[in-house]
C-alpha atoms as a PDB file:
ATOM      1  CA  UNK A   1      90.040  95.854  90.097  1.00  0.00           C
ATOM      2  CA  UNK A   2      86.638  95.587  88.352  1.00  0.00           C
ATOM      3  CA  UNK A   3      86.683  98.204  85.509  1.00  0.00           C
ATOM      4  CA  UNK A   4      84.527 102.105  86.602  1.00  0.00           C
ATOM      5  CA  UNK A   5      81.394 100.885  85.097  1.00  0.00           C
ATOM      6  CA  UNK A   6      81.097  97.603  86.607  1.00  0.00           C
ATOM      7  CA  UNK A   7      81.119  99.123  89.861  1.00  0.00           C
ATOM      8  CA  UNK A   8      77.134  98.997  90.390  1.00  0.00           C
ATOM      9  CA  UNK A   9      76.968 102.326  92.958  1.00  0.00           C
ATOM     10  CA  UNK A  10      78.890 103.960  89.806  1.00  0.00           C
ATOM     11  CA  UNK A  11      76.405 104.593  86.967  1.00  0.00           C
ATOM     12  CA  UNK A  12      73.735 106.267  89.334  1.00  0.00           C
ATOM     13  CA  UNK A  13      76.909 107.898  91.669  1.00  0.00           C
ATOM     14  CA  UNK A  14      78.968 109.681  88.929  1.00  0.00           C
ATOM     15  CA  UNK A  15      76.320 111.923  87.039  1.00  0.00           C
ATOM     16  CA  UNK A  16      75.244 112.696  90.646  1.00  0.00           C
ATOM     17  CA  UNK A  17      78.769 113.628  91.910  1.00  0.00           C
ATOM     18  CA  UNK A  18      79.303 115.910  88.803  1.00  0.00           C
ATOM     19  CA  UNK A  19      76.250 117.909  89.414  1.00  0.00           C
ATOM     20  CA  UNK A  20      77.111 118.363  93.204  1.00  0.00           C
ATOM     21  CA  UNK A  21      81.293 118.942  91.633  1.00  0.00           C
ATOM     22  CA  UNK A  22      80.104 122.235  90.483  1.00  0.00           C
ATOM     23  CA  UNK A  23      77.947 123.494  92.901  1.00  0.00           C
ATOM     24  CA  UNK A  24      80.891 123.470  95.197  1.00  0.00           C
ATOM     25  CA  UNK A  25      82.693 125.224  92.797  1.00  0.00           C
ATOM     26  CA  UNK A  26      80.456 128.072  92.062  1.00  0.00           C
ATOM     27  CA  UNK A  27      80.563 127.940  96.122  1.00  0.00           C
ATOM     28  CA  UNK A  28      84.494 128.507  96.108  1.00  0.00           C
ATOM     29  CA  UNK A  29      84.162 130.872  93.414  1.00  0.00           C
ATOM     30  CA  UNK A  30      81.817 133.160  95.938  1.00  0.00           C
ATOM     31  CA  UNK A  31      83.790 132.500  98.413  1.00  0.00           C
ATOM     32  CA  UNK A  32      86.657 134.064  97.250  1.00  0.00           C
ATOM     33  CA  UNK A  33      85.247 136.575  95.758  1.00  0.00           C
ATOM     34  CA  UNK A  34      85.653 139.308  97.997  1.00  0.00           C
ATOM     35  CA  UNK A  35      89.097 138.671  98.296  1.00  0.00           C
ATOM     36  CA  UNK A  36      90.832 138.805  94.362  1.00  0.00           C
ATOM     37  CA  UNK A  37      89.324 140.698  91.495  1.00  0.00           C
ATOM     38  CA  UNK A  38      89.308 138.066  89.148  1.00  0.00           C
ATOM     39  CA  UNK A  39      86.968 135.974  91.451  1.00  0.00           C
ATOM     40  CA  UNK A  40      84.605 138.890  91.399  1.00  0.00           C
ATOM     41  CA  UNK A  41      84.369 138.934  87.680  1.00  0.00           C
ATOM     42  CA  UNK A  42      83.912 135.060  87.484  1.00  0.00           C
ATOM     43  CA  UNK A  43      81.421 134.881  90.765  1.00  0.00           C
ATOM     44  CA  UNK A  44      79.049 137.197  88.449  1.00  0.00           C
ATOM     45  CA  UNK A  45      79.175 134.631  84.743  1.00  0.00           C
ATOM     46  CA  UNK A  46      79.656 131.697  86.519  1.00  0.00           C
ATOM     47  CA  UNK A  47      76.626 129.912  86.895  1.00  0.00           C
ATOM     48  CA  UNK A  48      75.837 130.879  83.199  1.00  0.00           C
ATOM     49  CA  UNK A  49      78.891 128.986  82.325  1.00  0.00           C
ATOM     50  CA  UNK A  50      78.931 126.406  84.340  1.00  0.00           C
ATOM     51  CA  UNK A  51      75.002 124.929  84.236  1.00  0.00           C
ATOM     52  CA  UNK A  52      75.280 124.330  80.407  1.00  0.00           C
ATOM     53  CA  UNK A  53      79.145 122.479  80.682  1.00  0.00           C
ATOM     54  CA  UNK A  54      77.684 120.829  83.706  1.00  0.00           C
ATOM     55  CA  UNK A  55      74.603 119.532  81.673  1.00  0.00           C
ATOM     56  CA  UNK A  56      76.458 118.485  78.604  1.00  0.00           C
ATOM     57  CA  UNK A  57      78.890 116.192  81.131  1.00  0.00           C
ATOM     58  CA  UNK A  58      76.198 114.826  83.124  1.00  0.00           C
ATOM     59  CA  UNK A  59      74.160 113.844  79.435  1.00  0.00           C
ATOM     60  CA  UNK A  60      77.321 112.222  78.308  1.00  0.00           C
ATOM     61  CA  UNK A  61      77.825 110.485  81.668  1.00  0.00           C
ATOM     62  CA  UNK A  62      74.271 108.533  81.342  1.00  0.00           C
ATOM     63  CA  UNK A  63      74.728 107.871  77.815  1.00  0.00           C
ATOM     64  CA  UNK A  64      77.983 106.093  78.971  1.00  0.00           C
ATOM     65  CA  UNK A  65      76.042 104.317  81.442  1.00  0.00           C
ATOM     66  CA  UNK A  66      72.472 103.761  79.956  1.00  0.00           C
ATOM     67  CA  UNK A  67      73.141 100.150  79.571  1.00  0.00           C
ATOM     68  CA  UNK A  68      73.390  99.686  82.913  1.00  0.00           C
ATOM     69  CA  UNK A  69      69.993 101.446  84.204  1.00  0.00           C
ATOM     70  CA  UNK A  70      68.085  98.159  84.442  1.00  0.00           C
ATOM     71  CA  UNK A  71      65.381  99.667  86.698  1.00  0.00           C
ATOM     72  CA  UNK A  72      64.466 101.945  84.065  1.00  0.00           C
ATOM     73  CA  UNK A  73      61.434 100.457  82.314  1.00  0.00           C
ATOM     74  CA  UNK A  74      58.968 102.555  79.828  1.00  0.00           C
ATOM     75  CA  UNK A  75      56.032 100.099  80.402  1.00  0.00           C
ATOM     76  CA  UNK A  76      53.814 102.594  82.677  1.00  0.00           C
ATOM     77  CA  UNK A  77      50.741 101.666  83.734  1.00  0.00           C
ATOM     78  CA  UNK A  78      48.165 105.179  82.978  1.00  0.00           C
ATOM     79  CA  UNK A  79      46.861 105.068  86.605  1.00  0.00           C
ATOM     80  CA  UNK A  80      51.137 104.982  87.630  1.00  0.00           C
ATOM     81  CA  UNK A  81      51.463 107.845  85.281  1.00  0.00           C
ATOM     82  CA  UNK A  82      48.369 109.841  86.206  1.00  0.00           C
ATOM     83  CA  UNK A  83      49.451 109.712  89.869  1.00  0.00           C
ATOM     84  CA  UNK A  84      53.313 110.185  88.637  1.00  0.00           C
ATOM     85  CA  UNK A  85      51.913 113.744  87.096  1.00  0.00           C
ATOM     86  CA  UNK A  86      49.742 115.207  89.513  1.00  0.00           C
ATOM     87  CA  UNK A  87      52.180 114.099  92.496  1.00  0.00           C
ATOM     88  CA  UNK A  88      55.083 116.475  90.124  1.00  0.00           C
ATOM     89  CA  UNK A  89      52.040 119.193  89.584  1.00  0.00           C
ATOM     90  CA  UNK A  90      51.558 119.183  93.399  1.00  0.00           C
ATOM     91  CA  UNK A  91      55.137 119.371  94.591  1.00  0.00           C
ATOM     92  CA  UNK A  92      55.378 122.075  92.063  1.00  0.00           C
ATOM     93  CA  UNK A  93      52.564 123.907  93.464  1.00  0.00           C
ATOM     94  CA  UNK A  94      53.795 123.747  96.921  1.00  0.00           C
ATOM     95  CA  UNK A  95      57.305 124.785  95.667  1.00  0.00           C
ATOM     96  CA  UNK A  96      56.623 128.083  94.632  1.00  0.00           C
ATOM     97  CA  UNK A  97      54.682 128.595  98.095  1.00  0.00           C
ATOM     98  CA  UNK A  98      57.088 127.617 100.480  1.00  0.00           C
ATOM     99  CA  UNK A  99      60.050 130.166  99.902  1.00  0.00           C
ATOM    100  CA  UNK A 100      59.667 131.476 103.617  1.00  0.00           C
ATOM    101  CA  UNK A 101      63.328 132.926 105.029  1.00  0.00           C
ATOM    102  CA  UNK A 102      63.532 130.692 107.639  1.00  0.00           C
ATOM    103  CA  UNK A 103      62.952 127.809 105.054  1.00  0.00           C
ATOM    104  CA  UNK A 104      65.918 128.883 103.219  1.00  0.00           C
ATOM    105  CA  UNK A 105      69.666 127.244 103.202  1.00  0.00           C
ATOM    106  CA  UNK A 106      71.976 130.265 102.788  1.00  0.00           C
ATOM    107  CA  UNK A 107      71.497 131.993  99.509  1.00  0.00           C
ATOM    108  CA  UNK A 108      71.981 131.258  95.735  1.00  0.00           C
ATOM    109  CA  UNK A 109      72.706 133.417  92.900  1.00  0.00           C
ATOM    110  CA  UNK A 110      69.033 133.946  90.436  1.00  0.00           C
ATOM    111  CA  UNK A 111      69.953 132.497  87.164  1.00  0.00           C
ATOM    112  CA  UNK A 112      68.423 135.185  85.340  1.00  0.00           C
ATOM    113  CA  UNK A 113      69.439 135.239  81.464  1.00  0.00           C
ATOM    114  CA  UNK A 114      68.610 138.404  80.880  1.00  0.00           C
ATOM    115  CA  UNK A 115      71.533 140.066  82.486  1.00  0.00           C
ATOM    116  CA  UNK A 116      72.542 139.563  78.474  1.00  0.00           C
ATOM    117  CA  UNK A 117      71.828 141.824  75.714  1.00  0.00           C
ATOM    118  CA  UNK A 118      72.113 139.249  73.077  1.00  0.00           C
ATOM    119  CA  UNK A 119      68.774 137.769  71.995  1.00  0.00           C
ATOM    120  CA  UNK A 120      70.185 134.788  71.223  1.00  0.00           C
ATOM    121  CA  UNK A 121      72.333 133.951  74.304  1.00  0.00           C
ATOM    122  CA  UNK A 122      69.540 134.858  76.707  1.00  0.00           C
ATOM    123  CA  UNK A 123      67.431 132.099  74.321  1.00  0.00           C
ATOM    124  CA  UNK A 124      70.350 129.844  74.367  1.00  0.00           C
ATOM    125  CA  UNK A 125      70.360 129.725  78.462  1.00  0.00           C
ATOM    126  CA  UNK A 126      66.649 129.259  78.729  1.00  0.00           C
ATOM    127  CA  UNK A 127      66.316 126.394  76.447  1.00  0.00           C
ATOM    128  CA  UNK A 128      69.365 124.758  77.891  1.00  0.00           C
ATOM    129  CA  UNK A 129      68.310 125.461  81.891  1.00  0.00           C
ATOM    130  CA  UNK A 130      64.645 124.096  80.911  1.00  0.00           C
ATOM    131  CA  UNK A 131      65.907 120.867  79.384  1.00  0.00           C
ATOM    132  CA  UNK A 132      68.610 120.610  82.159  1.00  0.00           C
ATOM    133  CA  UNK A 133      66.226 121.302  85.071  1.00  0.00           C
ATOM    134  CA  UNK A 134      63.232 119.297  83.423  1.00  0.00           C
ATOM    135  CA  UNK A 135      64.756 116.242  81.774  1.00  0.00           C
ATOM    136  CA  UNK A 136      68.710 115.966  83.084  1.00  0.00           C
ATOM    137  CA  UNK A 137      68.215 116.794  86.651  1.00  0.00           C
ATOM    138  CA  UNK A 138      65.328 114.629  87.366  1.00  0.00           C
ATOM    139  CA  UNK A 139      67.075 111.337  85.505  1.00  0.00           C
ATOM    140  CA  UNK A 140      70.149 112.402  86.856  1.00  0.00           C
ATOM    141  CA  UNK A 141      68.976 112.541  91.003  1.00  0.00           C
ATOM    142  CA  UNK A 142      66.657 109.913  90.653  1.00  0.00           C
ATOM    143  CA  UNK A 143      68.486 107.195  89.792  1.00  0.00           C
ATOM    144  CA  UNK A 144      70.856 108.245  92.672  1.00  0.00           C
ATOM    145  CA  UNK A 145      67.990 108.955  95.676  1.00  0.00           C
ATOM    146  CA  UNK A 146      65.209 106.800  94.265  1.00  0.00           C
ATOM    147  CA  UNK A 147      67.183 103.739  92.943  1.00  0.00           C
ATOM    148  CA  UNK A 148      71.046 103.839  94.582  1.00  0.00           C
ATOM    149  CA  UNK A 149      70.433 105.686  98.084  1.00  0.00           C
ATOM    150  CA  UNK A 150      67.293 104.272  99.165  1.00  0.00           C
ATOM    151  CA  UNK A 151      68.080 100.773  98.135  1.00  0.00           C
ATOM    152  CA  UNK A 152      71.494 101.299  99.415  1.00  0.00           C
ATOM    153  CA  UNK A 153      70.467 102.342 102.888  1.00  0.00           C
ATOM    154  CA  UNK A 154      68.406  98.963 103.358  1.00  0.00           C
ATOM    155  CA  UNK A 155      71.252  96.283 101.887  1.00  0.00           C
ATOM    156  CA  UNK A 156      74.628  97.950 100.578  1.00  0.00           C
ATOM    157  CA  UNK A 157      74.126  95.325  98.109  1.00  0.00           C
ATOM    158  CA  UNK A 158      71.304  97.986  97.003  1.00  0.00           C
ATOM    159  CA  UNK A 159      70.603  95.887  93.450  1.00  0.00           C
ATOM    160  CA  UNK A 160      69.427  92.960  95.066  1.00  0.00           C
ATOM    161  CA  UNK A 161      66.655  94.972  96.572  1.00  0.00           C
ATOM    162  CA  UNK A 162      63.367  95.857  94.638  1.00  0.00           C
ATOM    163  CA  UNK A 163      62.950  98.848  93.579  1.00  0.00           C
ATOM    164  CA  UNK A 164      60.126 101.327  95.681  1.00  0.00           C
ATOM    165  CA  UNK A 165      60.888  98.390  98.632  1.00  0.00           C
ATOM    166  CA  UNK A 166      59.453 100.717 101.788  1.00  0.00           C
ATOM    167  CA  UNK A 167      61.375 101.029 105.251  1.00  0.00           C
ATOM    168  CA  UNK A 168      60.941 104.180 107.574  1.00  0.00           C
ATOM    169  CA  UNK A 169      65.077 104.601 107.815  1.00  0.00           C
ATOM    170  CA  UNK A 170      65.665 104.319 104.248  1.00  0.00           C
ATOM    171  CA  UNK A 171      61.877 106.735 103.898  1.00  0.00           C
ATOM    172  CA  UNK A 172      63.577 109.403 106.464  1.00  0.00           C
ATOM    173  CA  UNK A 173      66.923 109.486 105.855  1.00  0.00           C
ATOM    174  CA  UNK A 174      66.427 109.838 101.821  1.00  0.00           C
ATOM    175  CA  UNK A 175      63.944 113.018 102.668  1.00  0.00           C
ATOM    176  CA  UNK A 176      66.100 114.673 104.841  1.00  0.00           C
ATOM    177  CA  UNK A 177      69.448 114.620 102.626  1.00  0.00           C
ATOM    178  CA  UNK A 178      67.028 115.311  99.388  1.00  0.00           C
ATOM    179  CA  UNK A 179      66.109 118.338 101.100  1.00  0.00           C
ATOM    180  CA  UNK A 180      69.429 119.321 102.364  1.00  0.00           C
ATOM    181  CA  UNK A 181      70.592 119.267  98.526  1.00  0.00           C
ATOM    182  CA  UNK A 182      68.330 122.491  98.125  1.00  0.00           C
ATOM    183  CA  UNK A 183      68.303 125.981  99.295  1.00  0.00           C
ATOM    184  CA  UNK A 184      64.646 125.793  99.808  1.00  0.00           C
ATOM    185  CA  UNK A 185      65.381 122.839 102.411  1.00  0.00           C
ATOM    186  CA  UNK A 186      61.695 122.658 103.672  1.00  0.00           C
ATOM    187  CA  UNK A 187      60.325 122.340  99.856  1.00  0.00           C
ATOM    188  CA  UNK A 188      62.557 120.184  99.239  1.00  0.00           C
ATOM    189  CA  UNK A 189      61.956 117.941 101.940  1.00  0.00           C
ATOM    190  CA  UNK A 190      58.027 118.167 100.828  1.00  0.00           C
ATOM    191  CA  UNK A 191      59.228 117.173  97.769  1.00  0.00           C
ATOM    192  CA  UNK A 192      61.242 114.178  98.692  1.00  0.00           C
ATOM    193  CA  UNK A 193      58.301 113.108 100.617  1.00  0.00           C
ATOM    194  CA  UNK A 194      56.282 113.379  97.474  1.00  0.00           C
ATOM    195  CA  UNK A 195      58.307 111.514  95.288  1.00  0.00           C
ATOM    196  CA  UNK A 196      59.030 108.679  97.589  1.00  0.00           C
ATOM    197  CA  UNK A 197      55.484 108.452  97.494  1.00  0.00           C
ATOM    198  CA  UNK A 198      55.826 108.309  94.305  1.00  0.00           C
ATOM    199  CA  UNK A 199      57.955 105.110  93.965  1.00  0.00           C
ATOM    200  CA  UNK A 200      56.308 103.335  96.628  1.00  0.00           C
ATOM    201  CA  UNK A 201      53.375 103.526  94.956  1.00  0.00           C
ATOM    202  CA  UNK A 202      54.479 102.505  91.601  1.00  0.00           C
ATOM    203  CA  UNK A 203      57.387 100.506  92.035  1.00  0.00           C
ATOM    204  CA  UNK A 204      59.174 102.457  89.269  1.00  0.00           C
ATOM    205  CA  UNK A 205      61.721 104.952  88.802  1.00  0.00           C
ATOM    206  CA  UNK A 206      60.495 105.754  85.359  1.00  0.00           C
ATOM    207  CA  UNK A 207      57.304 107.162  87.554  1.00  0.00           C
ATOM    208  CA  UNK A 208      59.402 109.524  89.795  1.00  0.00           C
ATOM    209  CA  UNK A 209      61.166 110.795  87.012  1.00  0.00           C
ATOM    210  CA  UNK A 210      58.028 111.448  84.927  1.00  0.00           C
ATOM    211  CA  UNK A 211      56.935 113.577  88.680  1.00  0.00           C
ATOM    212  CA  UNK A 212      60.092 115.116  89.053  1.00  0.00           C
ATOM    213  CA  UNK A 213      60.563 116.337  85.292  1.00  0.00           C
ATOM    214  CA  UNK A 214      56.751 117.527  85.451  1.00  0.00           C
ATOM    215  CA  UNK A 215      57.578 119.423  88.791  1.00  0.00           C
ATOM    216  CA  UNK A 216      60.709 121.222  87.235  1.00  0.00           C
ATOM    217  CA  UNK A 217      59.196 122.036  83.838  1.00  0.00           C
ATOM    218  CA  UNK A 218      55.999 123.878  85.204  1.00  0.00           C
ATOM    219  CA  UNK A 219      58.980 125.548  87.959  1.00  0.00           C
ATOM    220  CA  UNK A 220      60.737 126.615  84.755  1.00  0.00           C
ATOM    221  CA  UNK A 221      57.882 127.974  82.698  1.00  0.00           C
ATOM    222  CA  UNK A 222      56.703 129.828  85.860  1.00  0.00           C
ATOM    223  CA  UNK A 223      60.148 131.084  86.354  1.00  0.00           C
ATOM    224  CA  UNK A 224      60.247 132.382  82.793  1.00  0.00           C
ATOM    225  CA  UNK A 225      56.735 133.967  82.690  1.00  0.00           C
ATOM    226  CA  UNK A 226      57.114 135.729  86.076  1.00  0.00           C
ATOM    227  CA  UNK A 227      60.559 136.873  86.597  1.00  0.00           C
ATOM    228  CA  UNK A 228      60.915 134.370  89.510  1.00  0.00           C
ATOM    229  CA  UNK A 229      64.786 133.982  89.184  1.00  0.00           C
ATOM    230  CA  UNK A 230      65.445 133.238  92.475  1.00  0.00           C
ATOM    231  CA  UNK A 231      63.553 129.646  92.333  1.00  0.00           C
ATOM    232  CA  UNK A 232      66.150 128.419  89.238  1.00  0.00           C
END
């Protein structure tokens, strides 16, 4: 049995399948609690304590595997980046626009730090959430939509295809489940759309990181300067 990290699907599945780990816990945690007490109490802290341990796992889970992200490359050409940033600017734009009800997957808890008193704490959570949502996140479901799904969907032996290689199933399929990962299923279809864009047009993931990081920064400052808790 080849050891976990020579498995190539594992390096761009595991930081992936952490993230989505929790999120069905917090779900569980919900779910139950109406039922016992103690649920209750946790259902209220528990996306303040589990985002950060979350984070923290899925930074150690890259650094474990960072030697095998060969399709990450920090040669950019400027017109790749240019394009890279105004692609995240508009799918941010759009974002904050497209929060209609019927756009909406069931409902999510506003992570909203200043439920605390402590100065510190609620400082704490914003600079963690910021650097999860703009730098984490974006590295972290990139390499699995942009360089393992999409690949994967046109050769299970997904390596031996170039990267931003364009075929309408791999195209559809990729923006459909990246915007059935979030609540705001419509934006995030838009947003799939726009990053796919993204790597066809530059043939790198670097790029639709860069566009995905931008998007989620400028969501996060927004967020922060109007009270918009429900988008994080």
């Amino acid at each position: 049995m080849k050891p976990l990290n020579n498995i190539p699907w594992t390096p761009r599945v595991i930081p992936f399948s952490i993230y989505i780990l929790f999120i069905a816990l917090q779900s569980l945690i919900s779910y139950l609690a109406p039922y016992l007490n103690f649920f209750t109490l946790l259902n209220e802290y528990a996306s303040y304590v589990f985002y950060p341990v979350k984070i923290i796992l899925i930074v150690f889970a890259i650094i474990y595997f960072r030697q095998k992200y060969n399709e990450l490359t920090f040669k950019i050409r400027f017109h790749d980046l240019l394009f890279s940033i105004s692609a995240g600017v508009v799918v941010f734009y759009l974002w904050i626009h497209m929060d209609w009800p019927f756009a909406t997957l069931g409902k999510t808890e506003p992570f909203n730090p200043y439920v605390f008193k402590n100065s510190n704490l609620v400082l704490l959570l914003i600079v963690v959430r910021l650097f999860g949502a703009s730098v984490v996140v974006p590295i972290m479901e990139e390499l699995f939509w942009r360089s393992f799904v999409i690949r994967y969907i046109i050769n299970t032996r997904f390596q031996t295809v170039s990267v931003g290689t364009f075929t309408w199933v791999s195209f559809l399929v990729t923006v459909l489940l990246f915007g059935a990962e979030h609540t705001l299923w419509l934006a995030g279809i838009m947003a799939g759309v726009l990053y796919n864009l993204v790597l066809y047009r530059t043939k790198s993931i670097t790029c639709c990181i860069i566009s995905h990081g931008v998007t989620n920064f400028l969501l996060g400052i927004y967020v922060i300067k109007t009270g918009s808790w429900h988008f994080w």
